[in-house]
Protein backbone atom coordinates (compact mmCIF):
# COMPACT_ATOMS: atom_id res chain seq x y z
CA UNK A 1 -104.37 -166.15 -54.92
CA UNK A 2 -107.40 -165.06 -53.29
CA UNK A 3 -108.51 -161.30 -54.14
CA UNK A 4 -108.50 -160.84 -50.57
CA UNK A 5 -105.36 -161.35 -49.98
CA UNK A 6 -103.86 -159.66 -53.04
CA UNK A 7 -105.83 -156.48 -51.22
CA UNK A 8 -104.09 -156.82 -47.83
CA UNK A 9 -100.48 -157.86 -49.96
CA UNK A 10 -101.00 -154.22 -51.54
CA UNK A 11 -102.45 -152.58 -48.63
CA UNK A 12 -98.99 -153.83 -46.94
CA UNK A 13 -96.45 -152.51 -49.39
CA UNK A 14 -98.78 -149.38 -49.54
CA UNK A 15 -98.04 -148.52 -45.69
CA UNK A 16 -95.00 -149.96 -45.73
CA UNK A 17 -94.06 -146.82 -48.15
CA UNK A 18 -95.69 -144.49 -47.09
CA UNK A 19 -93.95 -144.95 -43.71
CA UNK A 20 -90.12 -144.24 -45.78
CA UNK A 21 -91.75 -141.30 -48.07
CA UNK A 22 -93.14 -139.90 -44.63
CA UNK A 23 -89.62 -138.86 -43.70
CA UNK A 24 -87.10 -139.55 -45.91
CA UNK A 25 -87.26 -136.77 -48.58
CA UNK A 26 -87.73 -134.41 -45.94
CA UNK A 27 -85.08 -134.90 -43.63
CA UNK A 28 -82.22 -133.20 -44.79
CA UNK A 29 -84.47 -129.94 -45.38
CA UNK A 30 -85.33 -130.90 -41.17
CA UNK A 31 -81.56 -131.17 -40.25
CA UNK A 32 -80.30 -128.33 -42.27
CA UNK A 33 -82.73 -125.51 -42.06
CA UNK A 34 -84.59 -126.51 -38.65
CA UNK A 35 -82.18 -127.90 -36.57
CA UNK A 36 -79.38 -126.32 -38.22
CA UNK A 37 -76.92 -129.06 -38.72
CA UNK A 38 -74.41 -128.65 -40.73
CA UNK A 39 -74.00 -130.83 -44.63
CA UNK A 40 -71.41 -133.18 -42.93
CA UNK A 41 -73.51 -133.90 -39.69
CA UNK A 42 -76.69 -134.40 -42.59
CA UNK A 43 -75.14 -136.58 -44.59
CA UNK A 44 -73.59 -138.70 -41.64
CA UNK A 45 -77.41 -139.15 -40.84
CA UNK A 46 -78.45 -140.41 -43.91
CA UNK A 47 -75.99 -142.71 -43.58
CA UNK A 48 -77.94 -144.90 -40.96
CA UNK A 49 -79.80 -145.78 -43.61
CA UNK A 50 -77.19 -147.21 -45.43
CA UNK A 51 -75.64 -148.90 -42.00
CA UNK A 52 -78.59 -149.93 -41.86
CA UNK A 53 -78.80 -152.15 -45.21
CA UNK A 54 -75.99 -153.72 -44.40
CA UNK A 55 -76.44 -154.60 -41.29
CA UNK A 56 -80.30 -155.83 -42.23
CA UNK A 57 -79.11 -159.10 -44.01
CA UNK A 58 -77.64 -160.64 -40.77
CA UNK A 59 -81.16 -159.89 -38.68
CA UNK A 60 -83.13 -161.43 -41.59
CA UNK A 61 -80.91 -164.46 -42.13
CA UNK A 62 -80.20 -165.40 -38.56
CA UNK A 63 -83.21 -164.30 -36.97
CA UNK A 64 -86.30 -163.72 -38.85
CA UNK A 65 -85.57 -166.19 -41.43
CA UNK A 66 -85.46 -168.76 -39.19
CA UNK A 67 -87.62 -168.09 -35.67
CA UNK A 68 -90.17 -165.96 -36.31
CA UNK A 69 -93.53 -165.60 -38.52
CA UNK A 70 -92.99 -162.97 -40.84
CA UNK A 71 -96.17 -161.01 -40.41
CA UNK A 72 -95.23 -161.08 -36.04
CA UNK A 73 -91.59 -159.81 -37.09
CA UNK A 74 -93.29 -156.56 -39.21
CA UNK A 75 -95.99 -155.81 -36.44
CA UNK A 76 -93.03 -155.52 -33.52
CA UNK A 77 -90.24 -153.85 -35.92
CA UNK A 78 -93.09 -151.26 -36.68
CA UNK A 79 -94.20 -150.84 -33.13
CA UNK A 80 -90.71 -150.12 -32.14
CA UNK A 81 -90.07 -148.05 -34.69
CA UNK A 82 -92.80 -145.64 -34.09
CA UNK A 83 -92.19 -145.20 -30.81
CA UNK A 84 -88.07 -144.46 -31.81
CA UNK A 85 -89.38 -141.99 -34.34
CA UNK A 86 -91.69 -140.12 -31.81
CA UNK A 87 -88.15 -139.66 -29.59
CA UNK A 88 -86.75 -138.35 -33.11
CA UNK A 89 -88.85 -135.28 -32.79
CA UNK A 90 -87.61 -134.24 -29.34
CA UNK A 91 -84.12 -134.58 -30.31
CA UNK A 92 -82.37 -131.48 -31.31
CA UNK A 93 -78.53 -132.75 -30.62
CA UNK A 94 -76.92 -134.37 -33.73
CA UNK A 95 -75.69 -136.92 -31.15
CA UNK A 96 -79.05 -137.77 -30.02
CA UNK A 97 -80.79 -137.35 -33.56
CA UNK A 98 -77.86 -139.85 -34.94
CA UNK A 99 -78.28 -142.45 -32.67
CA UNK A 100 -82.24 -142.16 -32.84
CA UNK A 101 -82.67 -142.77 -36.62
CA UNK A 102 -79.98 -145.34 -36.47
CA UNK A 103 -81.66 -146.97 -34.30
CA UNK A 104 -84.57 -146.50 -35.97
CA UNK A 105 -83.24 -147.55 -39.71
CA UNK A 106 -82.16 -150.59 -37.91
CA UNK A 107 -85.58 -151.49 -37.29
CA UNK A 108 -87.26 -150.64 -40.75
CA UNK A 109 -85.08 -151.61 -43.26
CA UNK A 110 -85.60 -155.20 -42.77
CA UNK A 111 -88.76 -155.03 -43.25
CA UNK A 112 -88.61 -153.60 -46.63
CA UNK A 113 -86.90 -157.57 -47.65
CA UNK A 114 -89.50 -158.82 -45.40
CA UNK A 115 -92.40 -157.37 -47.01
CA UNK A 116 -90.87 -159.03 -50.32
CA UNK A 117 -90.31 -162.00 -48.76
CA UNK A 118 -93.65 -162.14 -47.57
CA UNK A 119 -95.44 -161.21 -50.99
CA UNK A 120 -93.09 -163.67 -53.08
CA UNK A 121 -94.13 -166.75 -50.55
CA UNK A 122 -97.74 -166.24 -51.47
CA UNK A 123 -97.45 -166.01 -55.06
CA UNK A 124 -97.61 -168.60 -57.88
CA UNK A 125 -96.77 -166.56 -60.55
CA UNK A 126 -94.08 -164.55 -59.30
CA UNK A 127 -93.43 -162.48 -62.52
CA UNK A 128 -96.91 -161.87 -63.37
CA UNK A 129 -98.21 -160.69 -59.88
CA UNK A 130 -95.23 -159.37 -57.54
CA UNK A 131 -95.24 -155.98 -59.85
CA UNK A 132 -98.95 -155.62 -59.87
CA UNK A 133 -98.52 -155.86 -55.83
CA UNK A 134 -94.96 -153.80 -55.56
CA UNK A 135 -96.12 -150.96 -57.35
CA UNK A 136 -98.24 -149.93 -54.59
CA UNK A 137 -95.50 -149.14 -52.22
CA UNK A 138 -94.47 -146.66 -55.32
CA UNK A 139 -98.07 -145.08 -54.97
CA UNK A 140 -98.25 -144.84 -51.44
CA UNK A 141 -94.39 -143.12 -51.94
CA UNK A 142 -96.39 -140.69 -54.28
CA UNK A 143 -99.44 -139.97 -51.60
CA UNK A 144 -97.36 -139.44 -48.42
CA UNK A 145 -95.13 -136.87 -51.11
CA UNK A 146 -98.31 -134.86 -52.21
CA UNK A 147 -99.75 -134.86 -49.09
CA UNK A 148 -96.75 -133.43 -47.12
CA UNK A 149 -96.13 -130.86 -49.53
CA UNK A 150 -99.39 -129.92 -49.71
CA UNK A 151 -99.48 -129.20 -45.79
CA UNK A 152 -96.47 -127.18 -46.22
CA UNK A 153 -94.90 -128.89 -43.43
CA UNK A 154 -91.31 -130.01 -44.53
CA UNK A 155 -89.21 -128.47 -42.01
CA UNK A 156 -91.51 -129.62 -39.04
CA UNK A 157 -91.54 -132.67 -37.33
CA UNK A 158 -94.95 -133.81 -38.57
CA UNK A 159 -93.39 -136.28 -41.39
CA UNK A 160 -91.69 -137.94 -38.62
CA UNK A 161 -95.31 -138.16 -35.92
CA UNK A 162 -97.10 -138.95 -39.58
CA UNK A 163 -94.33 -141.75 -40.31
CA UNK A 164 -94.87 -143.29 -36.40
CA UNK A 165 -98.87 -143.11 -36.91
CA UNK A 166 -98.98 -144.65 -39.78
CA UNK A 167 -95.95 -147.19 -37.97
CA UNK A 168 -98.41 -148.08 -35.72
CA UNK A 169 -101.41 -149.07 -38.24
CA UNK A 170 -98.91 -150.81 -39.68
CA UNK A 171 -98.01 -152.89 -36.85
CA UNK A 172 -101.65 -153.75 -36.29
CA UNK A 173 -102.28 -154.28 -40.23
CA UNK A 174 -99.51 -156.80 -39.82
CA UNK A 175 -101.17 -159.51 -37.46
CA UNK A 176 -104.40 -159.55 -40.06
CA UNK A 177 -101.77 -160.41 -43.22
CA UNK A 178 -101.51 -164.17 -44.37
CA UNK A 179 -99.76 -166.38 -41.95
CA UNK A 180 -95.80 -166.86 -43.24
CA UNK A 181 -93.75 -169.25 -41.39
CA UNK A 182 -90.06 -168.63 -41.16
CA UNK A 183 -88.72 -170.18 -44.86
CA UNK A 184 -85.69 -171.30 -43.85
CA UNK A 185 -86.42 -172.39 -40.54
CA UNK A 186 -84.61 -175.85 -40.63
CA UNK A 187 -81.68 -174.52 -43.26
CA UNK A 188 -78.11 -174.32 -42.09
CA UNK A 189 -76.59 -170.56 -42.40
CA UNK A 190 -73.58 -169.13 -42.85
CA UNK A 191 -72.19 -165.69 -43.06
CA UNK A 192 -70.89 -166.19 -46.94
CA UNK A 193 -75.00 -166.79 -47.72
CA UNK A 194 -75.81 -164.07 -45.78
CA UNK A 195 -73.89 -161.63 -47.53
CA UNK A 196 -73.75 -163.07 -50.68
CA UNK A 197 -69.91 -163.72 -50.56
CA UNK A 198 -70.38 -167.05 -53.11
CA UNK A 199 -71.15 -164.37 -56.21
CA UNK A 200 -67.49 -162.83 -55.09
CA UNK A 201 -66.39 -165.42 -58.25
CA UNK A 202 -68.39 -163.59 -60.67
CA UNK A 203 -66.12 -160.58 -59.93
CA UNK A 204 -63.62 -162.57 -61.95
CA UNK A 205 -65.54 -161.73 -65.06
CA UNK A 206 -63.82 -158.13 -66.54
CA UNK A 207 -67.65 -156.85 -67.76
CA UNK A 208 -69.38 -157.92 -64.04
CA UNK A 209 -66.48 -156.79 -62.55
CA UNK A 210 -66.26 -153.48 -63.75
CA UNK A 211 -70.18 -153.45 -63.09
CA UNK A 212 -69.93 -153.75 -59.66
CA UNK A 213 -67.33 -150.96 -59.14
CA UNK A 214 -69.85 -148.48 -61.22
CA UNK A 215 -72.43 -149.51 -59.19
CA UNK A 216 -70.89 -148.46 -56.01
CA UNK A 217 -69.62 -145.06 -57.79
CA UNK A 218 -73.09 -144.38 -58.98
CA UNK A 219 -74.46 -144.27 -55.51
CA UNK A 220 -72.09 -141.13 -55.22
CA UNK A 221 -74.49 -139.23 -56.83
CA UNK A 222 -77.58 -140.74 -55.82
CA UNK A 223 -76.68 -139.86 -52.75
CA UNK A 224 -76.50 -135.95 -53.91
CA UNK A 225 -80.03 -136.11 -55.04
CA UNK A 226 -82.03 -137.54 -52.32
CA UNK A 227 -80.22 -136.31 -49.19
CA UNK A 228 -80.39 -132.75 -50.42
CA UNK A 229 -82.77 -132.21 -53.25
CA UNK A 230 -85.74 -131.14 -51.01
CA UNK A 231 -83.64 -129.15 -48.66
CA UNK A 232 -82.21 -127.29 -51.72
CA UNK A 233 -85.43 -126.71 -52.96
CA UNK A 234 -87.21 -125.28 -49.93
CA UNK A 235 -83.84 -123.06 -49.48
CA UNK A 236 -85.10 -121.46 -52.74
CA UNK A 237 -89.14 -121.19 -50.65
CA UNK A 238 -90.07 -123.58 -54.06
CA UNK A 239 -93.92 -124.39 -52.74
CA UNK A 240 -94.80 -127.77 -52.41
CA UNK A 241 -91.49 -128.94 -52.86
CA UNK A 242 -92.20 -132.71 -51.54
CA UNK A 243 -95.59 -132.79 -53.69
CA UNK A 244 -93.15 -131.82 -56.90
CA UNK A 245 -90.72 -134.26 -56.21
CA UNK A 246 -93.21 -137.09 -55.92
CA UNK A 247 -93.44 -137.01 -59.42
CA UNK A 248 -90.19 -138.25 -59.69
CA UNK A 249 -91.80 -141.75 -58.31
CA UNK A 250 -95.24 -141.22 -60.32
CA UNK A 251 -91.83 -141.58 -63.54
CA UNK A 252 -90.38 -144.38 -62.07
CA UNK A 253 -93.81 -146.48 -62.33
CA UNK A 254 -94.38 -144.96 -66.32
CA UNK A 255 -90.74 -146.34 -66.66
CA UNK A 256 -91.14 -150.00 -65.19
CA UNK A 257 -93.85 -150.28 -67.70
CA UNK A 258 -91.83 -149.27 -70.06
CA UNK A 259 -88.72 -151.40 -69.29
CA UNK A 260 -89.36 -154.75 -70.59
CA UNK A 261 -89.98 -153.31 -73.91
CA UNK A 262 -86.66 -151.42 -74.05
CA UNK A 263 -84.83 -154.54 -72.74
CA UNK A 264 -85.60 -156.21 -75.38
CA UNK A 265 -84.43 -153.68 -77.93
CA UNK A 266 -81.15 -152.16 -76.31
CA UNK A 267 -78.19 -153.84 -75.06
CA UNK A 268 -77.23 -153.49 -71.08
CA UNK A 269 -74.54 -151.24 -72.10
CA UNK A 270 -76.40 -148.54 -73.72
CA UNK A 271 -79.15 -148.52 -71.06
CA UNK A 272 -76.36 -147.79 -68.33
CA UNK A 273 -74.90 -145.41 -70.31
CA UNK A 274 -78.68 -143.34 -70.83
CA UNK A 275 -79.24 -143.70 -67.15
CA UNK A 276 -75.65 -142.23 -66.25
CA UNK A 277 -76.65 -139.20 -68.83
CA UNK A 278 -79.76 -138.79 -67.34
CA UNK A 279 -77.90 -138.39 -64.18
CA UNK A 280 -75.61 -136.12 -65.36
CA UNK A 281 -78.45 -134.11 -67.13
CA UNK A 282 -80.83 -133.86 -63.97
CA UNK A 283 -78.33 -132.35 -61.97
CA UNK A 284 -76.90 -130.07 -64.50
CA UNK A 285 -80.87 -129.01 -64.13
CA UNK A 286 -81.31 -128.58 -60.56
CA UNK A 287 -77.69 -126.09 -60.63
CA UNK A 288 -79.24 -123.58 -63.62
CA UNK A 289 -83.21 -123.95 -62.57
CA UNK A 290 -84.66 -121.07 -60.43
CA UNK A 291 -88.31 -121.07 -58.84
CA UNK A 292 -89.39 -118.19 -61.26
CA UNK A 293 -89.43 -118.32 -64.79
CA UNK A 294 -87.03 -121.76 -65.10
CA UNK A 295 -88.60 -123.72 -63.03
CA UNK A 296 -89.25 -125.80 -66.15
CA UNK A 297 -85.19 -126.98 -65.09
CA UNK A 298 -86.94 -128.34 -61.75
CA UNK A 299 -90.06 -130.62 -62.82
CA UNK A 300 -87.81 -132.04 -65.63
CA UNK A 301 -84.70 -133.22 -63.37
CA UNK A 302 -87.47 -134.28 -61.36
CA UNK A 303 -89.32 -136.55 -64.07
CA UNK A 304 -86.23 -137.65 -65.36
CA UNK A 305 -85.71 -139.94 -61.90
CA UNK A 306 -87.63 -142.72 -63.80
CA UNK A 307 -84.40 -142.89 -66.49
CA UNK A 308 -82.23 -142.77 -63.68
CA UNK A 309 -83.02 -144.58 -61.32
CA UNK A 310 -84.83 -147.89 -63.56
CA UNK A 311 -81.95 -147.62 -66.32
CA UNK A 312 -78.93 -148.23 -64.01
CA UNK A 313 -80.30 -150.19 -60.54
CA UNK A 314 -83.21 -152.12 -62.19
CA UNK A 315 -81.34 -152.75 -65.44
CA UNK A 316 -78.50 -153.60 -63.24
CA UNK A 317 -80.14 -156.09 -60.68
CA UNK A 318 -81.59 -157.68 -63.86
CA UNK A 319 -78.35 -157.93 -65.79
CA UNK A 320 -76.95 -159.39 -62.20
CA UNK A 321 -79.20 -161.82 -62.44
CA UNK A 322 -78.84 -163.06 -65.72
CA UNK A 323 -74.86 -163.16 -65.41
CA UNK A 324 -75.02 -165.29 -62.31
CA UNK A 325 -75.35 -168.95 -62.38
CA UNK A 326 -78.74 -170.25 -61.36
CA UNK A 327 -77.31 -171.45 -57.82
CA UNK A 328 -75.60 -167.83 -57.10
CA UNK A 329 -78.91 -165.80 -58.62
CA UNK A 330 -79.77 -165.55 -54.54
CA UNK A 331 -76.18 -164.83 -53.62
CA UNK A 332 -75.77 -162.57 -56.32
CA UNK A 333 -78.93 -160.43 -55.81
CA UNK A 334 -77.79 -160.00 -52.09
CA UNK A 335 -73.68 -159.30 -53.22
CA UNK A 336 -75.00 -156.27 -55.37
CA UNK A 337 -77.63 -154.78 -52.50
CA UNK A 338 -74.91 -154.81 -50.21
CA UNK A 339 -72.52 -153.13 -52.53
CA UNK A 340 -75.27 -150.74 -53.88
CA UNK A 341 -77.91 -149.75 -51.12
CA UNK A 342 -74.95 -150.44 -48.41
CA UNK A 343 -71.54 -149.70 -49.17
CA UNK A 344 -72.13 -147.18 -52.09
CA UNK A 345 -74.84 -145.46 -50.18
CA UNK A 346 -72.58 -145.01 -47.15
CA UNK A 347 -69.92 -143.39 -48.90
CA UNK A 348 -71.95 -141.51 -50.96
CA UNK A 349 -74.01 -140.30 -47.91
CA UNK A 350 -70.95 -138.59 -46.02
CA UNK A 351 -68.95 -137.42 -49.48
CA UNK A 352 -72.23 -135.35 -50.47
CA UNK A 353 -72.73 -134.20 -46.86
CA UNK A 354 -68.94 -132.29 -47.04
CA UNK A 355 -69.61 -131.74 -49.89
CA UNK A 356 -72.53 -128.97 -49.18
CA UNK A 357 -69.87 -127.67 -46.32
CA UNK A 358 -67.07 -127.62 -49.18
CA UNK A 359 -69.78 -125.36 -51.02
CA UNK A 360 -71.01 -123.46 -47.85
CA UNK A 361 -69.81 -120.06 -46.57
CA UNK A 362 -70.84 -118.60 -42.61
CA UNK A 363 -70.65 -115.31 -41.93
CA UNK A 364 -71.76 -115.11 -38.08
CA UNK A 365 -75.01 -117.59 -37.55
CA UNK A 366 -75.68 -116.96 -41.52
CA UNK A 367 -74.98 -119.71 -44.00
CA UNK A 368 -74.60 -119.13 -47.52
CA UNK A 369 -74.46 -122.17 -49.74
CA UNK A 370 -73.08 -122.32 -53.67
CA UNK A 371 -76.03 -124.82 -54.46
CA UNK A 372 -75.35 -124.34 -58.26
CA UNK A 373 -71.24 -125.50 -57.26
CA UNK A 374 -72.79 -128.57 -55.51
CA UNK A 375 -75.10 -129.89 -58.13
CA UNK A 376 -72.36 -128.93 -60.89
CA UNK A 377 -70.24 -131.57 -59.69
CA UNK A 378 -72.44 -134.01 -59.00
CA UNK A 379 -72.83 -133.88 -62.73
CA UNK A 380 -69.05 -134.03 -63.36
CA UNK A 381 -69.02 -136.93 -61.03
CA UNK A 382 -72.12 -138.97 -62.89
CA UNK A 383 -70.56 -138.24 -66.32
CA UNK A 384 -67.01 -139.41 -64.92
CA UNK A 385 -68.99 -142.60 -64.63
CA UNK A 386 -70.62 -142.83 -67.65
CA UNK A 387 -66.88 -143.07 -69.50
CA UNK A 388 -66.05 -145.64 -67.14
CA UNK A 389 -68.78 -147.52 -68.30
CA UNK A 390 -68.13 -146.69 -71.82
CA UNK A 391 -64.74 -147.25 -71.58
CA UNK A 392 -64.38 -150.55 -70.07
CA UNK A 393 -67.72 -152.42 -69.70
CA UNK A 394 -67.55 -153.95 -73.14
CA UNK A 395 -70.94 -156.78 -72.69
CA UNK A 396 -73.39 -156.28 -75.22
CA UNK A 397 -75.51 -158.73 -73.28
CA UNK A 398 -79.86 -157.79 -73.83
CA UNK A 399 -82.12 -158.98 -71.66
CA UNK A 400 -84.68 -160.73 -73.35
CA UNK A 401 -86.18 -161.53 -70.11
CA UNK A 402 -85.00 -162.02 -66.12
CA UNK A 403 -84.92 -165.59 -66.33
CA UNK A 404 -82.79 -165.80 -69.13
CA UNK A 405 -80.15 -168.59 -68.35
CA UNK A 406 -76.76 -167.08 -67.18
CA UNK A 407 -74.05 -167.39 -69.31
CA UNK A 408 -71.38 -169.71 -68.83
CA UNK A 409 -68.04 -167.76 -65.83
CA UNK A 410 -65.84 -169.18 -68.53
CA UNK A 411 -66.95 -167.02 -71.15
């Protein structure tokens, strides 16, 4: 590939980022402290993002899949969505806010496939290069983090009017990027390919089976962590909160270093099981830390989000693909997103946003919330997990590498 596309391939998943980190970690600090909503209303807002991601794989298989250059799709998704997110700052209604970042998630969550899409089509060696190129979304995760924390602005609207700027450099930045047809363009589509629905027979193994379910559970938690982490944190007037938590993603790229070395050495099982702790561990932090003299408690659940979040989703959309057959590696890959990033997301989104109410007391216009309460059972709930995974996922499958051959559905 030539170096000067490699540069505008990173540049891309760079901005791409750096348009999600703009106002996702912020957001429920936004809607809880600014505009006052309350944890269910939060929560049923972070849910558009997992609406969203399932609603994404029917626009990319039916339209821009098959119609449209990929690059065009990008710059007019982006375009729209900065101008949705500018409206997101005048809106101070939950109705109006809710149907505003829906309509907005709508429009940028297919382009985080596309973007892959885009890279993958351009590569020879996929294996070698696509990390080298990915990682840079990470880092421009990391930037937009720092840099909002650093201007103290979390509970403002700027992370939303920095997210639409740097929407609209995107859209522009889109029309220089390498020319990608539509792949699939003369295919024939269905809505089991969309969705993934052909894996469904892998379900009939006990160990994938029981996979899948933990996968949707663990997004429970997940949930917890990034709809109200930053919120909780700026409740307790932590400075810099979105610069701290940034370092979270600054662990996540030591860990995917780190990952095919440990893949080789431990079996799926245990890794799931570590990542589940980890979970349980970082939350058990976040209820006991305090801004003065344990704020140690903080920076580590932070850190730890490289063990959580590589050792169960990355460990488990590798182990995915090396349980599926090589013609449902596709199918498979797009089953577990939409059980994971969709379903499991969307549940997870409105459980943790009652979940703050459940913990929340009003006297008057005040609002006291039990924040240690909260993150105490999100622990509970990510150990509860753990022994389901110990309990009844029995592989001891390793992956020696993702393109292991799949074992035989008989076995």
């Amino acid at each position: 590939m030539p170096i000067a596309d490699r540069i505008r391939l990173s540049l891309m998943m760079f901005l791409n980022y750096v348009i999600w980190g703009s106002w996702y970690v912020t957001l429920g600090a936004y809607l809880t402290i600014t505009l006052k909503f309350t944890g269910t209303e939060t929560g049923a807002v972070f849910g558009t993002t997992a609406l969203a991601c399932m609603i994404s794989p029917f626009f990319i298989g039916l339209i821009a899949d098959r119609f449209f250059a990929s690059e065009r799709v990008l710059a007019a998704l982006h375009l729209l969505g900065a101008v949705l997110l500018f409206f997101v700052t005048k809106a101070t209604s939950f109705g109006a806010v809710y149907a505003l970042m829906f309509a907005y998630c709508l429009c940028y969550f297919p382009t985080i496939a596309l973007t892959n899409s885009l890279t993958l089509q351009h590569l020879k060696d996929t294996g070698r290069d696509f990390p080298l190129i990915r990682v840079f979304g990470t880092l421009g995760w990391i930037a937009i983090g720092v840099t909002i924390g650093r201007l103290g602005v979390e509970t403002s609207t700027v992370p939303f009017l920095l997210a639409a700027g740097a929407s609209v450099v995107m859209s522009i930045f889109s029309l220089t990027l390498p020319h990608t047809p539509p792949p699939s363009k003369d295919q024939s589509v269905t809505l089991r390919r969309i969705l993934g629905l052909d894996a469904l027979v892998m379900l009939k193994r006990p160990s994938f089976a029981v996979f899948a379910v933990a996968s949707i559970l663990a997004c429970i938690p997940l949930t917890f962590y990034f709809s109200f982490t930053n919120a909780y944190l700026n409740s307790l007037h932590v400075p810099n909160a979105a610069g701290k938590m940034a370092l979270g993603q600054a662990s996540e790229v030591v860990m995917m270093i780190l990952m095919p070395f440990i893949l080789r050495r431990v079996t799926v099982r245990s890794i799931l099981i570590m990542g589940l702790l980890a979970w349980s561990v970082r939350y058990l932090l976040l209820a006991y830390g305090n801004p003065g003299s344990d704020i140690w408690m903080f920076y580590v659940a932070i850190l730890l989000h490289g063990i959580c979040y590589d050792f169960f989703f990355m460990t488990g959309q590798l182990y995915t693909d090396r349980e599926a057959p090589a013609n449902l590696r596709s199918a498979a890959q797009g089953l577990i997103t939409f059980l994971t990033y969709g379903v499991g997301m969307l549940i997870g989104s409105l459980i943790s946003g009652r979940a703050v109410d459940y913990f929340s007391h009003t006297v008057g216009t005040e609002v006291t919330r039990n924040w240690q309460a909260f993150w105490a059972s999100s622990a509970v709930s990510a150990f509860v997990i753990l022994l389901l995974i110990a309990i009844f996922f029995r592989s001891r499958a390793k992956i020696v590498s993702p393109n292991v051959a799949s074992e035989s559905l008989a076995t």
